[in-house]
N, C-alpha and C. Protein backbone atom coordinates (compact mmCIF):
# COMPACT_ATOMS: atom_id res chain seq x y z
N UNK A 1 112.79 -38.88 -46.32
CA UNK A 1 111.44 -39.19 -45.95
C UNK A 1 110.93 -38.04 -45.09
N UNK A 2 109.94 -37.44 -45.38
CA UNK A 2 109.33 -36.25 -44.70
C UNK A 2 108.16 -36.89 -44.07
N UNK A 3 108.44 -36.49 -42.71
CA UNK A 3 106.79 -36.72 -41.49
C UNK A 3 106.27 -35.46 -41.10
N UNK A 4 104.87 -35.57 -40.88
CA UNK A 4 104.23 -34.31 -40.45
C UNK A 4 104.13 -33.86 -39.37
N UNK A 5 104.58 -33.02 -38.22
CA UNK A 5 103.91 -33.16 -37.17
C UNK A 5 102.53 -32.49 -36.90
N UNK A 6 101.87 -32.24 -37.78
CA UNK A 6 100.46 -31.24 -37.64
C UNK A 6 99.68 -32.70 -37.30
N UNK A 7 98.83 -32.11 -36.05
CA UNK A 7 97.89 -33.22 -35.39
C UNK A 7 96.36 -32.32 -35.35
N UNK A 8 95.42 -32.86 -35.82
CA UNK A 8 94.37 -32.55 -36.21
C UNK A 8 93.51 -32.37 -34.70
N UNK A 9 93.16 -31.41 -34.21
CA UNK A 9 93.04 -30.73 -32.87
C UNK A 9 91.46 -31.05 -32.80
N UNK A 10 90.32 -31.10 -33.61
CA UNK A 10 89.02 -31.30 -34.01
C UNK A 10 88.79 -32.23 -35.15
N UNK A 11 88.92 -33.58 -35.01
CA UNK A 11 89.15 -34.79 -36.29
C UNK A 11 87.85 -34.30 -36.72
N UNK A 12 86.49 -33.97 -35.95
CA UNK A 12 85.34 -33.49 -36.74
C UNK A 12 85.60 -33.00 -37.90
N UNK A 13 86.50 -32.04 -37.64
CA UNK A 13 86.31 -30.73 -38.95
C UNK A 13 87.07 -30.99 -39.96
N UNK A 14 87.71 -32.25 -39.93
CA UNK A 14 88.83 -32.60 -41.08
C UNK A 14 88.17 -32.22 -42.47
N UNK A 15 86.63 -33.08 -42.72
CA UNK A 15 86.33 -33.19 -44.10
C UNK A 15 85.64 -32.15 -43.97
N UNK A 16 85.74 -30.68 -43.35
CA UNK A 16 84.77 -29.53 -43.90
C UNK A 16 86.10 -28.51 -44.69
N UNK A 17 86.89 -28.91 -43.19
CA UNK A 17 88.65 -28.63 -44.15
C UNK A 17 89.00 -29.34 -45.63
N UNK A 18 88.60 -30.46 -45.82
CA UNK A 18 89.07 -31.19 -46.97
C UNK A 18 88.16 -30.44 -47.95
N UNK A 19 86.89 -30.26 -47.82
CA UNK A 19 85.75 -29.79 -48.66
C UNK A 19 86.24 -28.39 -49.31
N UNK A 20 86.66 -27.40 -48.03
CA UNK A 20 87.14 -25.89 -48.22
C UNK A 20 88.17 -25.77 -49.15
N UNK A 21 88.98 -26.68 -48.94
CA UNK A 21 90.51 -26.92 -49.80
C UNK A 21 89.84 -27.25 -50.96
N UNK A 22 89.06 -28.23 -51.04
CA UNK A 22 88.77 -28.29 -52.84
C UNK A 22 87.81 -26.82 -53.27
N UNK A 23 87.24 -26.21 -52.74
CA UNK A 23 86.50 -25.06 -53.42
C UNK A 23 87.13 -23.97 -53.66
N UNK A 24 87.98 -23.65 -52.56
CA UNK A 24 89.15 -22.85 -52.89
C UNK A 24 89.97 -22.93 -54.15
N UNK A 25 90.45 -24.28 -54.52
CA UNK A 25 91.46 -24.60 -55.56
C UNK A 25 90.57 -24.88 -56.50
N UNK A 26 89.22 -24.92 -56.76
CA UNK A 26 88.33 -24.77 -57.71
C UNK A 26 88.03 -23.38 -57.94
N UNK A 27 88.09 -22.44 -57.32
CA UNK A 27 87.91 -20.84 -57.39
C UNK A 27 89.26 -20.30 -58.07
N UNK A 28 89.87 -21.02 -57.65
CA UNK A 28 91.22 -20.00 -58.27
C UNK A 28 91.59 -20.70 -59.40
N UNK A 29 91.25 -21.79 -59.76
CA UNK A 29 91.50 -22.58 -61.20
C UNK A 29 91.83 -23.57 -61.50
N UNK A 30 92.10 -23.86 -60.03
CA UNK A 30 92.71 -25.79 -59.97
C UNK A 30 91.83 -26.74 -59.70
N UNK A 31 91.03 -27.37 -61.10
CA UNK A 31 89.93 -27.95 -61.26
C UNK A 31 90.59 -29.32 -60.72
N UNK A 32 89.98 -30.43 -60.45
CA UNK A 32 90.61 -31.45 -60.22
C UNK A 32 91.92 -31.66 -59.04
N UNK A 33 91.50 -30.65 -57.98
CA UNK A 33 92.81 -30.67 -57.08
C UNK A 33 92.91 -31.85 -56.13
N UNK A 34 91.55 -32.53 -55.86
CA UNK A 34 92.09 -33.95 -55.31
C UNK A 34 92.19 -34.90 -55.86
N UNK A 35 92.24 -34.91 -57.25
CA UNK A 35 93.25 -35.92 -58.07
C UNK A 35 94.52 -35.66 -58.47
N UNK A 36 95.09 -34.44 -58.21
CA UNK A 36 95.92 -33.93 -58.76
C UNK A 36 96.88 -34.29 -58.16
N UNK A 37 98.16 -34.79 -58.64
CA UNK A 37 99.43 -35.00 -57.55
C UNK A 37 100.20 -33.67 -57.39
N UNK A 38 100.00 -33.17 -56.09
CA UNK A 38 100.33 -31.76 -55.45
C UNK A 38 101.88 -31.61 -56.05
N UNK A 39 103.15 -32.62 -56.40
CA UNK A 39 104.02 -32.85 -56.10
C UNK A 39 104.32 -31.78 -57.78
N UNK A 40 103.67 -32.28 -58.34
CA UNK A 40 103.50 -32.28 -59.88
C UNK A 40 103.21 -30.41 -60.23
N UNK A 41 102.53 -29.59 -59.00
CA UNK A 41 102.01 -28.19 -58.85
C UNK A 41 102.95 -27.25 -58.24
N UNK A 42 103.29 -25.81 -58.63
CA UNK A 42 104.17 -25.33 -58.44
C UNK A 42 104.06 -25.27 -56.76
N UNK A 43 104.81 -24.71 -56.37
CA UNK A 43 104.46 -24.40 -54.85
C UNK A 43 104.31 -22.99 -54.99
N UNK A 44 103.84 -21.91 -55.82
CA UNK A 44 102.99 -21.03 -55.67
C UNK A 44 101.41 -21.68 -55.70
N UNK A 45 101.01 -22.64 -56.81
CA UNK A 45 99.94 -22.97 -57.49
C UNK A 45 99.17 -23.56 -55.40
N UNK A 46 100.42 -24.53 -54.88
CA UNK A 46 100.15 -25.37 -53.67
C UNK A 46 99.79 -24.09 -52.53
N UNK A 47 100.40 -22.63 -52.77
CA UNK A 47 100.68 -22.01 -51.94
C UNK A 47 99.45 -21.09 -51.55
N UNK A 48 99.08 -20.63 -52.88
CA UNK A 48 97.83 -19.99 -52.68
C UNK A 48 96.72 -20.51 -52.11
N UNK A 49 96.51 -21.64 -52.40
CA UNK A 49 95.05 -22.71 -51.29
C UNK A 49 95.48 -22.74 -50.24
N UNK A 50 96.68 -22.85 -49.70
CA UNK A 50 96.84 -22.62 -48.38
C UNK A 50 96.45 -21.51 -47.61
N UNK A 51 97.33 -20.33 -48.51
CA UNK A 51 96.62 -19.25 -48.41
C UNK A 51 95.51 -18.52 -48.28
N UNK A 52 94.72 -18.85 -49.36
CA UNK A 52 93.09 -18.45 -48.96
C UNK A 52 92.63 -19.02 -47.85
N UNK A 53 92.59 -20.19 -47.87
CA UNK A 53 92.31 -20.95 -46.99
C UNK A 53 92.49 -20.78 -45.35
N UNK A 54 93.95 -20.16 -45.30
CA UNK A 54 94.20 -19.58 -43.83
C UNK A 54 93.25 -18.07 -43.86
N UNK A 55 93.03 -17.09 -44.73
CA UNK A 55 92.63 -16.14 -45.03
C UNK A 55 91.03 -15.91 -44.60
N UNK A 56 90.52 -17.50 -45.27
CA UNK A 56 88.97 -17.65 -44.94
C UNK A 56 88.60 -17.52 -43.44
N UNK A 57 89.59 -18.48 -43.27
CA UNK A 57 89.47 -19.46 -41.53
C UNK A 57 89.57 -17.75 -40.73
N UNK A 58 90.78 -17.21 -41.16
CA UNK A 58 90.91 -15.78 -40.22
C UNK A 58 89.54 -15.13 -40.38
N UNK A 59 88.91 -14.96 -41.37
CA UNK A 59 87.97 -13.53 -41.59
C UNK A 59 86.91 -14.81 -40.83
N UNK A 60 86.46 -15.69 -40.70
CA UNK A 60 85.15 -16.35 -40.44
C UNK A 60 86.02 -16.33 -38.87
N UNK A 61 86.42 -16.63 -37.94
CA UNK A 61 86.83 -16.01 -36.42
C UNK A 61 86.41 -15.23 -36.15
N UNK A 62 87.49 -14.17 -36.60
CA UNK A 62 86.60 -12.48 -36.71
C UNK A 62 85.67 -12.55 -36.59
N UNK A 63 84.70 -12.65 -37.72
CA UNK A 63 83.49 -12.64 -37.36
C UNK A 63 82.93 -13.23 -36.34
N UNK A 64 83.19 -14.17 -35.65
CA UNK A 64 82.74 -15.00 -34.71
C UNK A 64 82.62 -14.56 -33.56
N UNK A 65 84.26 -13.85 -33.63
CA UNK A 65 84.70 -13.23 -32.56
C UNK A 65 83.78 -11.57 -32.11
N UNK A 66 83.46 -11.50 -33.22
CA UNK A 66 82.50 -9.83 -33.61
C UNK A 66 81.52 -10.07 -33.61
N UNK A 67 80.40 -11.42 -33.01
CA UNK A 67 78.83 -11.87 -33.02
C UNK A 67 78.23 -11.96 -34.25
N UNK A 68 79.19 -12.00 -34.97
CA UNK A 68 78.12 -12.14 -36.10
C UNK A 68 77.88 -13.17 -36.88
């Protein structure tokens, strides 16, 4: 049995996170990713949305961090 310990630091931003995760995995080709059982997807296919996804979050900081 696997538990998570990731605790959601801003519950606000959960569903802009949930939103990002599906456009991401719609950009790269994984139509249907919140019906999809993740379990069923390679863990490259799982790996890359993570990926971008951390990728986005970094470059939109930056910027934040840079006034813009």
């Amino acid at each position: 049995m696997s538990s998570s310990n990731n605790k959601t630091v801003v519950p606000a931003a959960k569903a802009a996170l949930n939103q990002m995760k599906l456009e991401i995995a719609n950009e790269i080709g994984l139509s249907n990713y919140d019906s999809v059982d993740k379990g069923n997807l390679t863990a490259r296919q799982n790996g890359y949305v993570g990926g971008y996804m951390t990728k986005k979050l970094v470059e939109m900081a930056e910027q934040q961090m840079a006034g813009k």
